[in-house]
Protein backbone atom coordinates (compact mmCIF):
# COMPACT_ATOMS: atom_id res chain seq x y z
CA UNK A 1 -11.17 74.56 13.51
CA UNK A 2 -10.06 72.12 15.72
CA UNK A 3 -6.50 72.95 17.20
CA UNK A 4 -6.11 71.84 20.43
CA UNK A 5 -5.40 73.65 22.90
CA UNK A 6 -8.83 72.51 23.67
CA UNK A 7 -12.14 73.58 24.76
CA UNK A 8 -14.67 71.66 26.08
CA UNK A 9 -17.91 72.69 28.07
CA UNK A 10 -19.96 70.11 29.30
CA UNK A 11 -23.09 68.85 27.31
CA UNK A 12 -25.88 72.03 26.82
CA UNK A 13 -29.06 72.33 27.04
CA UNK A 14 -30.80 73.52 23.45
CA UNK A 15 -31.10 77.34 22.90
CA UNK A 16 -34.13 79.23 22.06
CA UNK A 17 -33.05 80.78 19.27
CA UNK A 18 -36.16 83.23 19.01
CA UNK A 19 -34.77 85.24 21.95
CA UNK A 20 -34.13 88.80 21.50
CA UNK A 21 -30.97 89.16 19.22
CA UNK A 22 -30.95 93.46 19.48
CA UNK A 23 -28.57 93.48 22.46
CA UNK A 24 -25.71 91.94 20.29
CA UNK A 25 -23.70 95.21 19.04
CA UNK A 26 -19.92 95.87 19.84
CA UNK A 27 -20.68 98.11 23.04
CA UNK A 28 -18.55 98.83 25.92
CA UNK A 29 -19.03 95.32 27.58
CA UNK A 30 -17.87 93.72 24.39
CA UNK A 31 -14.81 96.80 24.43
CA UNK A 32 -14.16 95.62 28.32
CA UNK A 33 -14.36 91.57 27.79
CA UNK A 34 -12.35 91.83 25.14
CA UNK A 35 -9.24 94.27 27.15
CA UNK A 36 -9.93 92.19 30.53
CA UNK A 37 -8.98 88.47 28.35
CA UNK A 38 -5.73 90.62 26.32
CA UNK A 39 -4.22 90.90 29.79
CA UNK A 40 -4.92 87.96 31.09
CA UNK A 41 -3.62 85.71 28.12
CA UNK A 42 -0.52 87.64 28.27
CA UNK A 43 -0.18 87.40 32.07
CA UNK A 44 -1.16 83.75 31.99
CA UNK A 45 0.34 82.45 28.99
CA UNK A 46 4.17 82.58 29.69
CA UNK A 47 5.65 79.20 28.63
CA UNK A 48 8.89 78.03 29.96
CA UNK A 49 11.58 75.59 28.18
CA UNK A 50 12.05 72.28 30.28
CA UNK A 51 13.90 70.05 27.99
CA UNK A 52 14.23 68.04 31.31
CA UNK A 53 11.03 66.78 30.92
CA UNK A 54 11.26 62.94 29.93
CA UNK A 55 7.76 62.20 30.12
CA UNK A 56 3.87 63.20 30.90
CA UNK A 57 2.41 63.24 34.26
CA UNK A 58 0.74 59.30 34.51
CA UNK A 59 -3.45 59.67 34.53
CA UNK A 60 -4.69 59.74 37.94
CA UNK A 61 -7.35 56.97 38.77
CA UNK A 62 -11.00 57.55 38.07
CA UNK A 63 -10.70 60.74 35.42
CA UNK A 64 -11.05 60.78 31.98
CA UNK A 65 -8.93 62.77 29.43
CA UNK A 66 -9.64 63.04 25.61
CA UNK A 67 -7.04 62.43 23.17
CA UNK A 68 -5.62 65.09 20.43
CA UNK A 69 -3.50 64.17 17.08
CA UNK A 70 -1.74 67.07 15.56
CA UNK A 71 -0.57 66.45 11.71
CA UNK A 72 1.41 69.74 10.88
CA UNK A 73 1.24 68.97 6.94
CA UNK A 74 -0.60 71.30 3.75
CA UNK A 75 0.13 70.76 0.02
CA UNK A 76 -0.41 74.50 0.48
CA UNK A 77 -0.40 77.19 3.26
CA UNK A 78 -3.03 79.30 3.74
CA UNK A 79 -2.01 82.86 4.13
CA UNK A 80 -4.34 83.56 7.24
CA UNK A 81 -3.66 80.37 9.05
CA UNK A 82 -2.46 80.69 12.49
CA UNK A 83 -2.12 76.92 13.16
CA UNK A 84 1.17 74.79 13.63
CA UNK A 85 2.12 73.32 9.36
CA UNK A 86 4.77 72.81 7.35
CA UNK A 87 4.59 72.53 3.30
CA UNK A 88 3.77 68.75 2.80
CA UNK A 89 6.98 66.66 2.35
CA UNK A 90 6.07 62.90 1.42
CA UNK A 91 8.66 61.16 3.34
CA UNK A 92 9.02 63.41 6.36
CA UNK A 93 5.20 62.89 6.40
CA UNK A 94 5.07 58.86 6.70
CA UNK A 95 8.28 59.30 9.21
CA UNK A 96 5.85 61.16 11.40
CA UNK A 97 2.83 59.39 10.74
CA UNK A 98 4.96 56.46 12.48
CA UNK A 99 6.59 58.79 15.36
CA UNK A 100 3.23 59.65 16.30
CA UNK A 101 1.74 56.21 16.64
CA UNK A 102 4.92 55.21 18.58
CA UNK A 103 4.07 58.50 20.98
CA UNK A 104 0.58 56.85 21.26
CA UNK A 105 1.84 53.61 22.12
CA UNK A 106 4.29 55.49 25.22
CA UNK A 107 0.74 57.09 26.20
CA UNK A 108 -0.60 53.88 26.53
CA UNK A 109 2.20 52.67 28.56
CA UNK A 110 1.49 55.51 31.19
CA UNK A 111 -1.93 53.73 31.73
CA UNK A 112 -3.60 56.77 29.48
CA UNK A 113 -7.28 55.45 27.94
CA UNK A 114 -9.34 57.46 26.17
CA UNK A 115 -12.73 57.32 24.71
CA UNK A 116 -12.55 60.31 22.49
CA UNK A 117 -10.01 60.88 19.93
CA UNK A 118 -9.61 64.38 17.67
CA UNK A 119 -7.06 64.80 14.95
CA UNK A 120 -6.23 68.29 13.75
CA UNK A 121 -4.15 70.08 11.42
CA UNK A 122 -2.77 70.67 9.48
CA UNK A 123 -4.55 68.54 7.07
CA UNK A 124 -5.10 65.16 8.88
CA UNK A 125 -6.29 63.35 5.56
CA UNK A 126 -3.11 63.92 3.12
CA UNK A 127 -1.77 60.64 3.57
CA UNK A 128 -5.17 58.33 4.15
CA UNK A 129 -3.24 55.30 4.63
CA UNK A 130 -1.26 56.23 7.30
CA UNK A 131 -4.07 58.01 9.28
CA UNK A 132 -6.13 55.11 9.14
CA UNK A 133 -3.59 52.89 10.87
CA UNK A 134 -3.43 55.25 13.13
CA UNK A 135 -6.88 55.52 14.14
CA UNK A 136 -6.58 51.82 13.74
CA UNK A 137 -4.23 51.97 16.51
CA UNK A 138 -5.82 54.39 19.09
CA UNK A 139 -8.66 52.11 19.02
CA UNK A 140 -6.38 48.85 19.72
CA UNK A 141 -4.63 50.84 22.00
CA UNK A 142 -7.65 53.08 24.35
CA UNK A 143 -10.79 51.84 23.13
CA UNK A 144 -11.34 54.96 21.73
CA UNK A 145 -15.43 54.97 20.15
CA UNK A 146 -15.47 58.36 18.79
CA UNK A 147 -13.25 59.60 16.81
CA UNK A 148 -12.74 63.45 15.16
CA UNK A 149 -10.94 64.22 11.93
CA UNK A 150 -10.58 67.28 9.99
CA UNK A 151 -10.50 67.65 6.32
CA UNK A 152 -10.97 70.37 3.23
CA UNK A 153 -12.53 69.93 0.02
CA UNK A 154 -9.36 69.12 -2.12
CA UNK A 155 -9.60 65.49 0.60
CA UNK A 156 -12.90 64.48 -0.65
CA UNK A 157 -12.17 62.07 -2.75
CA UNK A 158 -12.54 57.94 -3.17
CA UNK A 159 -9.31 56.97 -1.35
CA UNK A 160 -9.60 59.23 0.99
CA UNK A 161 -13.67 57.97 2.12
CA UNK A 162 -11.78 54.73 1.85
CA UNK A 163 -9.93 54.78 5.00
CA UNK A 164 -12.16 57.05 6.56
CA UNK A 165 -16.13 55.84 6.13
CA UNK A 166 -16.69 53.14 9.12
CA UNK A 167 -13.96 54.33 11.11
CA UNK A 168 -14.19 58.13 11.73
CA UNK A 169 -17.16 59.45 13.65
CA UNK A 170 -17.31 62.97 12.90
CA UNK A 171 -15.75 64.23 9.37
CA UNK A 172 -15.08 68.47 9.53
CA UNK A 173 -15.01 70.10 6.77
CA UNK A 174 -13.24 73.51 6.16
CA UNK A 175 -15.56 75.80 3.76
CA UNK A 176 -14.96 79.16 5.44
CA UNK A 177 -16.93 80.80 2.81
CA UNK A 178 -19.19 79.78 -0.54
CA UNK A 179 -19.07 83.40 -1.75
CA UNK A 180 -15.72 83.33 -4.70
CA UNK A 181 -14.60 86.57 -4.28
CA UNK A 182 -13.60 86.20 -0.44
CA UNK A 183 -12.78 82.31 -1.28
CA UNK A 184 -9.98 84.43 -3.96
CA UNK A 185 -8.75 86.63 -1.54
CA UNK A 186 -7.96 84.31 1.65
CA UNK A 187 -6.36 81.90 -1.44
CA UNK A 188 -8.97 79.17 -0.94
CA UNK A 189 -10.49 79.12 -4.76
CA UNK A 190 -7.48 77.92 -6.53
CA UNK A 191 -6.74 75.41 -3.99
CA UNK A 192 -10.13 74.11 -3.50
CA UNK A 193 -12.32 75.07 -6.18
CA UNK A 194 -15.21 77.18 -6.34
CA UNK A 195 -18.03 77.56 -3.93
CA UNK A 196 -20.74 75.94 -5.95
CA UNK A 197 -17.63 72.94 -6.49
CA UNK A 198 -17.27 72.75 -2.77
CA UNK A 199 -20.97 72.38 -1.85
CA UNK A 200 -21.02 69.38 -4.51
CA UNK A 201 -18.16 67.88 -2.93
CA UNK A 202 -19.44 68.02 0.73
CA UNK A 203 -23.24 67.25 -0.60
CA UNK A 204 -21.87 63.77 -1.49
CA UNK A 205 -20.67 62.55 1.49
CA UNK A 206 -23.16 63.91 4.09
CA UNK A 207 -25.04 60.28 4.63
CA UNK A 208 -21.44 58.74 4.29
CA UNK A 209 -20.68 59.69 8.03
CA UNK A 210 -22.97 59.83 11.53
CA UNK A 211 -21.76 63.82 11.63
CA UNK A 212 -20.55 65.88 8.97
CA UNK A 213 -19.48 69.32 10.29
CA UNK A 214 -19.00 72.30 8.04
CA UNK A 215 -16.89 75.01 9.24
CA UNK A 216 -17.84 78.18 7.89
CA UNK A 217 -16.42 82.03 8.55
CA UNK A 218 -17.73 85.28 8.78
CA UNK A 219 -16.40 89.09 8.87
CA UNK A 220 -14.40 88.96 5.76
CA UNK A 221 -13.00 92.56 5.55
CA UNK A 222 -15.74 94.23 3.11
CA UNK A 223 -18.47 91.39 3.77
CA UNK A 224 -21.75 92.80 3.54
CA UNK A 225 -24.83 91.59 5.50
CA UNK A 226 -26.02 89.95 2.07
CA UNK A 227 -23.03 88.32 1.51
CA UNK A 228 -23.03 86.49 5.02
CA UNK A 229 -26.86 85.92 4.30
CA UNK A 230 -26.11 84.06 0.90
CA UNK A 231 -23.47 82.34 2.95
CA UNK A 232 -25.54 81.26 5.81
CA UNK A 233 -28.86 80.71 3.22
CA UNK A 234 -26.23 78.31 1.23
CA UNK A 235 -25.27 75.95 4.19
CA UNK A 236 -28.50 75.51 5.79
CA UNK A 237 -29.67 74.34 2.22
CA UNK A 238 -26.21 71.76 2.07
CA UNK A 239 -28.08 70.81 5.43
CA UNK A 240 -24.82 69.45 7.23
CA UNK A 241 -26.04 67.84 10.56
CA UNK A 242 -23.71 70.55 12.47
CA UNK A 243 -21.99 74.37 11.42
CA UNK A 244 -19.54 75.93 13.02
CA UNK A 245 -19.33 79.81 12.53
CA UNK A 246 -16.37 81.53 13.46
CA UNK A 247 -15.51 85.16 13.27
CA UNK A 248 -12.00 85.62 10.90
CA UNK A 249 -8.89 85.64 12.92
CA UNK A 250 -5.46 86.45 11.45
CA UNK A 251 -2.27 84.45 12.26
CA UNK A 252 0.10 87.17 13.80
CA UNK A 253 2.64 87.38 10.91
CA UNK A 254 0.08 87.45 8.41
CA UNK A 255 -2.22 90.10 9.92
CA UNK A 256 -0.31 93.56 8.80
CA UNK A 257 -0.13 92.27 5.09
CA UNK A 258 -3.89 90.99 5.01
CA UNK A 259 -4.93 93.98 6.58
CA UNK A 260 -3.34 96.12 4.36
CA UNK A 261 -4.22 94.44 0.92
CA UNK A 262 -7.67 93.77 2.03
CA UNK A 263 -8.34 96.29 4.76
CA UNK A 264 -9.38 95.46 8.75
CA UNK A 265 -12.42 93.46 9.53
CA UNK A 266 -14.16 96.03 11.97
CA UNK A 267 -15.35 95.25 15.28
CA UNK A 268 -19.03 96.62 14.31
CA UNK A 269 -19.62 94.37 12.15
CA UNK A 270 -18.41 91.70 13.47
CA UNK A 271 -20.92 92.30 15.87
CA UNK A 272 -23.61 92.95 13.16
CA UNK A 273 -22.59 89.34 11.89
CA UNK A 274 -22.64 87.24 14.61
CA UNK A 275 -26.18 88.56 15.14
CA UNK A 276 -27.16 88.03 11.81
CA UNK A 277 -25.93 84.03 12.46
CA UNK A 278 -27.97 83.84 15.26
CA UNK A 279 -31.16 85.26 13.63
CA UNK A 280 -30.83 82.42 10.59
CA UNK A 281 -29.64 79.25 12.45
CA UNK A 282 -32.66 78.45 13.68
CA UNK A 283 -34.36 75.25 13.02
CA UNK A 284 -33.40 72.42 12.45
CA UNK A 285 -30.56 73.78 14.22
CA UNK A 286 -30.10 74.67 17.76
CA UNK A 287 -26.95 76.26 19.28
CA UNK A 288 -25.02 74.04 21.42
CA UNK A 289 -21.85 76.59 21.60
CA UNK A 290 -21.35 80.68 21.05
CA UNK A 291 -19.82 79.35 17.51
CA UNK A 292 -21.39 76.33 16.82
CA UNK A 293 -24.99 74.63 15.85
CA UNK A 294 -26.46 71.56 15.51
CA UNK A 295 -29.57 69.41 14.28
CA UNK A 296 -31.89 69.24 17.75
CA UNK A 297 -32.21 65.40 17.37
CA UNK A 298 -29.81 62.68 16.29
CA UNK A 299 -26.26 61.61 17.05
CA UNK A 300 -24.54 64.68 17.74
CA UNK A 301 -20.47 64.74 18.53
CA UNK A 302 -19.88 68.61 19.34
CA UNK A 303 -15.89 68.98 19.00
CA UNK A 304 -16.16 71.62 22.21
CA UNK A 305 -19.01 69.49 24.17
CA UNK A 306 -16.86 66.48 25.21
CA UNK A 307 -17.16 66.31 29.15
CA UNK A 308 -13.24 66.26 29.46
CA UNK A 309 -11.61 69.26 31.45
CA UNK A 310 -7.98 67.85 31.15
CA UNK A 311 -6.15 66.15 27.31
CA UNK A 312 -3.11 64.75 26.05
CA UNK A 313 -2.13 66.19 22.96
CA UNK A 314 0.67 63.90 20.73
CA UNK A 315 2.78 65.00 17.93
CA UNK A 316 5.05 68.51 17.32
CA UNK A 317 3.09 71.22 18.23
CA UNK A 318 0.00 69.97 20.29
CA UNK A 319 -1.13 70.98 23.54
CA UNK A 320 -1.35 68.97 27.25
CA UNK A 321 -3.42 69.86 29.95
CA UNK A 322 -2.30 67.62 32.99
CA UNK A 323 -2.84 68.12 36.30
CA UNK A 324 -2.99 72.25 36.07
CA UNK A 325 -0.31 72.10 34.01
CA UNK A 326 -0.08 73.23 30.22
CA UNK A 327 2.88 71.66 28.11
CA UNK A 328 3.62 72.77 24.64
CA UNK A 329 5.33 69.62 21.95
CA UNK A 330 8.44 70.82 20.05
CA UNK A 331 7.54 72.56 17.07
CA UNK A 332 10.52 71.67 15.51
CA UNK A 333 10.08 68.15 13.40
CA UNK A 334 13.59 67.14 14.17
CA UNK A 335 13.39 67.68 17.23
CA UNK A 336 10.22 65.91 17.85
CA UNK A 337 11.78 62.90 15.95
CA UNK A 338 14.83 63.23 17.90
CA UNK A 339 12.93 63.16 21.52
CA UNK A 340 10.01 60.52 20.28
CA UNK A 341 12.74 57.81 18.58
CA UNK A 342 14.89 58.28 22.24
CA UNK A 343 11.57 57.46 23.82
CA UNK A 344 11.14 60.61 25.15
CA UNK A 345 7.70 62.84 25.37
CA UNK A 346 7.96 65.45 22.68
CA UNK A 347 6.48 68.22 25.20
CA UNK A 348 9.78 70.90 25.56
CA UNK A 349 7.62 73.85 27.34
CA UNK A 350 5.39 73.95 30.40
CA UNK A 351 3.15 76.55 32.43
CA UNK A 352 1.81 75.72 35.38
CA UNK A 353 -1.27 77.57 36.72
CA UNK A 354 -2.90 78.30 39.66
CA UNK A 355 -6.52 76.77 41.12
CA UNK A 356 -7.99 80.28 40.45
CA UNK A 357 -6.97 80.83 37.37
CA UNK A 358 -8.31 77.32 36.41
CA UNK A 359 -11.41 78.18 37.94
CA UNK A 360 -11.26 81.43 35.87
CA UNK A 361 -10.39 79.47 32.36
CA UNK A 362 -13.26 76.27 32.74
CA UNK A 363 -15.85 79.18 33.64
CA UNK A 364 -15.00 80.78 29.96
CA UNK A 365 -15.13 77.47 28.42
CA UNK A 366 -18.48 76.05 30.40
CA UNK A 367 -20.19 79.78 29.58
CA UNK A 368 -18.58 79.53 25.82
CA UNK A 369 -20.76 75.99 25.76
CA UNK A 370 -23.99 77.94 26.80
CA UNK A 371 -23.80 76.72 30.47
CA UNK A 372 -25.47 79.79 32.48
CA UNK A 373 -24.53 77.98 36.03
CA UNK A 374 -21.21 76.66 35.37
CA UNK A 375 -19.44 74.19 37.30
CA UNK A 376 -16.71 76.61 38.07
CA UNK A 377 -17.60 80.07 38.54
CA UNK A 378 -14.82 82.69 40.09
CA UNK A 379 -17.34 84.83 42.24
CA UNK A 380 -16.16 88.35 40.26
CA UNK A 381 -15.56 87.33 37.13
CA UNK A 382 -18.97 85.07 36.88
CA UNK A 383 -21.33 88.47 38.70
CA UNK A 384 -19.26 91.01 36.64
CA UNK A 385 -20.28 89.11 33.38
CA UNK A 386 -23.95 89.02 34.73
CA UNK A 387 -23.56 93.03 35.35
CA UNK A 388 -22.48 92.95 31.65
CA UNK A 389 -26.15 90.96 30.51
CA UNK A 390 -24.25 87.85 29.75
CA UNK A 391 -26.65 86.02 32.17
CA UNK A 392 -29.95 85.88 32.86
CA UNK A 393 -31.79 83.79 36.02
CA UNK A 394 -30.09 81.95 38.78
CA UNK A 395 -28.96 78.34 39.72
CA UNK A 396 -30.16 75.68 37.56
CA UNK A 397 -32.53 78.22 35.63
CA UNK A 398 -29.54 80.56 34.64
CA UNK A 399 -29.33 80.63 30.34
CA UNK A 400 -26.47 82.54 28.63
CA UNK A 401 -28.27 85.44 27.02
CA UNK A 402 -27.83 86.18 23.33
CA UNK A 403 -25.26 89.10 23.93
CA UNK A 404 -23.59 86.81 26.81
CA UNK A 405 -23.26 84.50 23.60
CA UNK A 406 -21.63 87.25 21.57
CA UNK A 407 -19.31 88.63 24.61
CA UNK A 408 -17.95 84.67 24.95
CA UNK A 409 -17.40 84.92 21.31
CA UNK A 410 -15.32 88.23 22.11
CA UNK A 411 -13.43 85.99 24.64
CA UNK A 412 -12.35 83.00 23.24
CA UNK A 413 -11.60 84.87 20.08
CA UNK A 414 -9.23 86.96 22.44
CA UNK A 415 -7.92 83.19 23.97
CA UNK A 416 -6.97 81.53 20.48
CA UNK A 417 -5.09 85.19 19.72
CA UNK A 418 -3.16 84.90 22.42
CA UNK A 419 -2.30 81.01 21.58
CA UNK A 420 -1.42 82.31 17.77
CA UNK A 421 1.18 84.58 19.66
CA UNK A 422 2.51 81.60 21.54
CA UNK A 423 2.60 79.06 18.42
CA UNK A 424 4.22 81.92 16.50
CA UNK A 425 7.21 83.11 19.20
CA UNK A 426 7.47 78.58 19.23
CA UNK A 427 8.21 78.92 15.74
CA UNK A 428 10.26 81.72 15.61
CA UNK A 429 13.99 80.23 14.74
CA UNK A 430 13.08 77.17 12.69
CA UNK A 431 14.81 76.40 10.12
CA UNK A 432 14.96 74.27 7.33
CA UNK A 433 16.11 71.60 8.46
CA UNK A 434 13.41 71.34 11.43
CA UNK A 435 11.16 71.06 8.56
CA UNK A 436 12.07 67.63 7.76
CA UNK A 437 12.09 64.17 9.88
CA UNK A 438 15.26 61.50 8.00
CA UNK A 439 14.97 57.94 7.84
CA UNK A 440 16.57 56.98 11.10
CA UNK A 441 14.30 58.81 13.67
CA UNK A 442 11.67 56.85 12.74
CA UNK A 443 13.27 53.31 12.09
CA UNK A 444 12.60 52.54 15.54
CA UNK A 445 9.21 53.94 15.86
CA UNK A 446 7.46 50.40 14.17
């Protein structure tokens, strides 16, 4: 689950797991956390149009930034999915596939170098060819050493490993559940295969990369206790050397009609679950985020624990943070090849925020990434969280508590809401033929 707009805490330190777990429950801190981020993602998150901007800010001297590719293409479209896609069209595909690496290249003219590079999607893998020149060329281009790339199951397969093994770092896989009833009803089965078919395909390639990530979900309307426990039992037998757990969120427009065919994951059990995660990820795993885990020794490349508090995000529909500044990329594929072919940055909408509410947003990411003391802390909002139990002990001996786990859970479940809202009212008006990139944009692109 790696759409950018991006979250990164600083490296953590390991988490005793063995701490008490009873104070995770959906009480009236988790009620308050959760009301306290709903205003302030609406108050904060109003984006403007600036189709005057030309280009992003240049990188000021002596920070680093981490680099995020969006590719906005499914064979098939998951009807919870909240992120930026269109239905896979082969040409329009390779078109942007080449728009992109020309946005790279006007990156690299700015003087931008990173040493971190995440695709997301999307499905980054449906055309291997063209995503391995492309991480081909952000290595040419920044030196980038590390490199991020999302998959699914259906992208497991010997051309795909070909363009991927030796140059990607860190493979994610989507699972989201091994259980076949909830893989039926959030229309993963038929696309993917069964659970017991999915854990072959992922238990193939696990010594094929130096990370394999498996993403898995939890309060599935109707999910029992046993049913995560199967779930969480299954995965720490595949023995991936990181999991990511993630509580189910809707994309806006499909919420109502999930909800109604399947009925509302409650906030109880959501609760319930998360504890239940905490209680079973224990070793070999410690938690280095509220959502994800890891092996406590070996290489380790956490996709929220990169050290970077500002990113450039390339191609329609990624995310910028420059400078306090947040642009949003056209969402519109024509558009986006209209603006990259011109030489023009695709980013159409900007919001600029204050120092305080920066402050405010790296303390929720730092505390998200298990950082008790964070670098930034907003006097009220850091103490009121403490009131709430979130942390326990001071300065450089302050640990985020188990429930202060769960309540940054609550909030950055709240923050990607919010952004589902904004990608949705971005993609309100499309049409067909914003769906599609022709020949000509990208005859100038390479």
């Amino acid at each position: 689950m790696d759409d950018l707009i991006l979250l990164h805490p600083p490296s953590t330190p390991n988490v005793d797991l063995s701490a008490d777990t009873g104070s995770i429950e959906w009480d009236y801190s988790a009620k308050l956390v959760r009301q306290v981020m709903k205003r302030a993602v609406k108050h904060y998150l109003r984006f403007s149009d600036d189709y005057t901007i030309t280009s992003l800010p240049k990188p000021l001297v002596g920070r680093q930034y981490m680099l995020y590719l969006h590719i906005p293409f499914c064979i098939t479209l998951c009807p919870y999915c909240s992120f930026h896609r269109f239905r896979f069209h082969e040409e329009t595909a390779v078109n942007y596939f080449k728009l992109l690496r020309r946005e790279m290249r006007m990156a690299a003219d700015l003087g931008y170098r990173f040493t971190s590079v995440c695709f997301g999607g999307g499905t980054t893998t449906i055309i291997p060819k063209e995503l391995a020149k492309t991480i081909d060329l952000a290595k040419e281009l920044f030196g980038a050493d590390e490199v991020s790339v999302e998959t699914d199951p259906n992208h497991i397969d010997p051309e795909n490993l070909e363009h991927t093994v030796g140059r990607v770092n860190r493979l994610s896989v989507g699972i989201q559940t091994f259980n076949d009833t909830y893989l039926e009803r959030i229309g993963r089965r038929l696309k993917f295969g069964s659970g017991d078919e999915q854990y072959a395909k992922v238990e193939e390639i696990l010594k094929l990369f130096p990370v394999v990530n498996v993403d898995m979900m939890f309060n599935f309307p109707g999910q029992t206790p046993n049913e995560l426990a199967e779930d969480i039992a299954t995965v720490r037998k595949l023995n991936p050397r990181q999991v990511t757990c993630y509580p189910l969120m809707y994309a806006p427009f499909a919420g109502h009609t999930f909800g109604r065919k399947f009925g509302k994951a409650g906030y109880d059990s959501e609760a319930a679950h998360y504890r239940l995660i905490t209680q079973m990820m224990g070793s070999p795993y410690v938690q280095r985020t509220s959502w994800a885990f890891a092996h406590s020794t070996g290489t380790n490349i956490d996709e929220y624990v990169v050290d970077h508090e500002e990113y450039v995000g390339l191609g329609s529909g990624a995310f910028s943070f420059l400078n306090g500044t947040l642009y949003a990329n056209s969402f519109s594929l024509k558009q986006y090849g209209d603006r990259v072919s011109a030489g023009m940055t695709s980013a159409t909408k900007s919001v600029t925020f204050g120092q305080y509410a920066i402050h405010q947003y790296r303390m929720m990411v730092e505390m998200f990434g298990l950082r008790g003391c964070p670098s930034h802390k907003p006097f009220m909002e850091y103490n009121a969280l403490r009131l709430l139990g979130a942390v326990e002990g001071k300065g450089r001996n302050a640990v985020i508590t188990p429930k202060g786990r769960f309540l940054l859970s609550v909030m950055l479940k709240c923050f990607y809401n919010g952004m589902d809202y904004i990608r949705e009212s971005m993609r309100r008006g499309l049409t067909t033929a914003d769906e599609r990139i022709i020949r000509m944009q990208a005859l100038s692109a390479e």
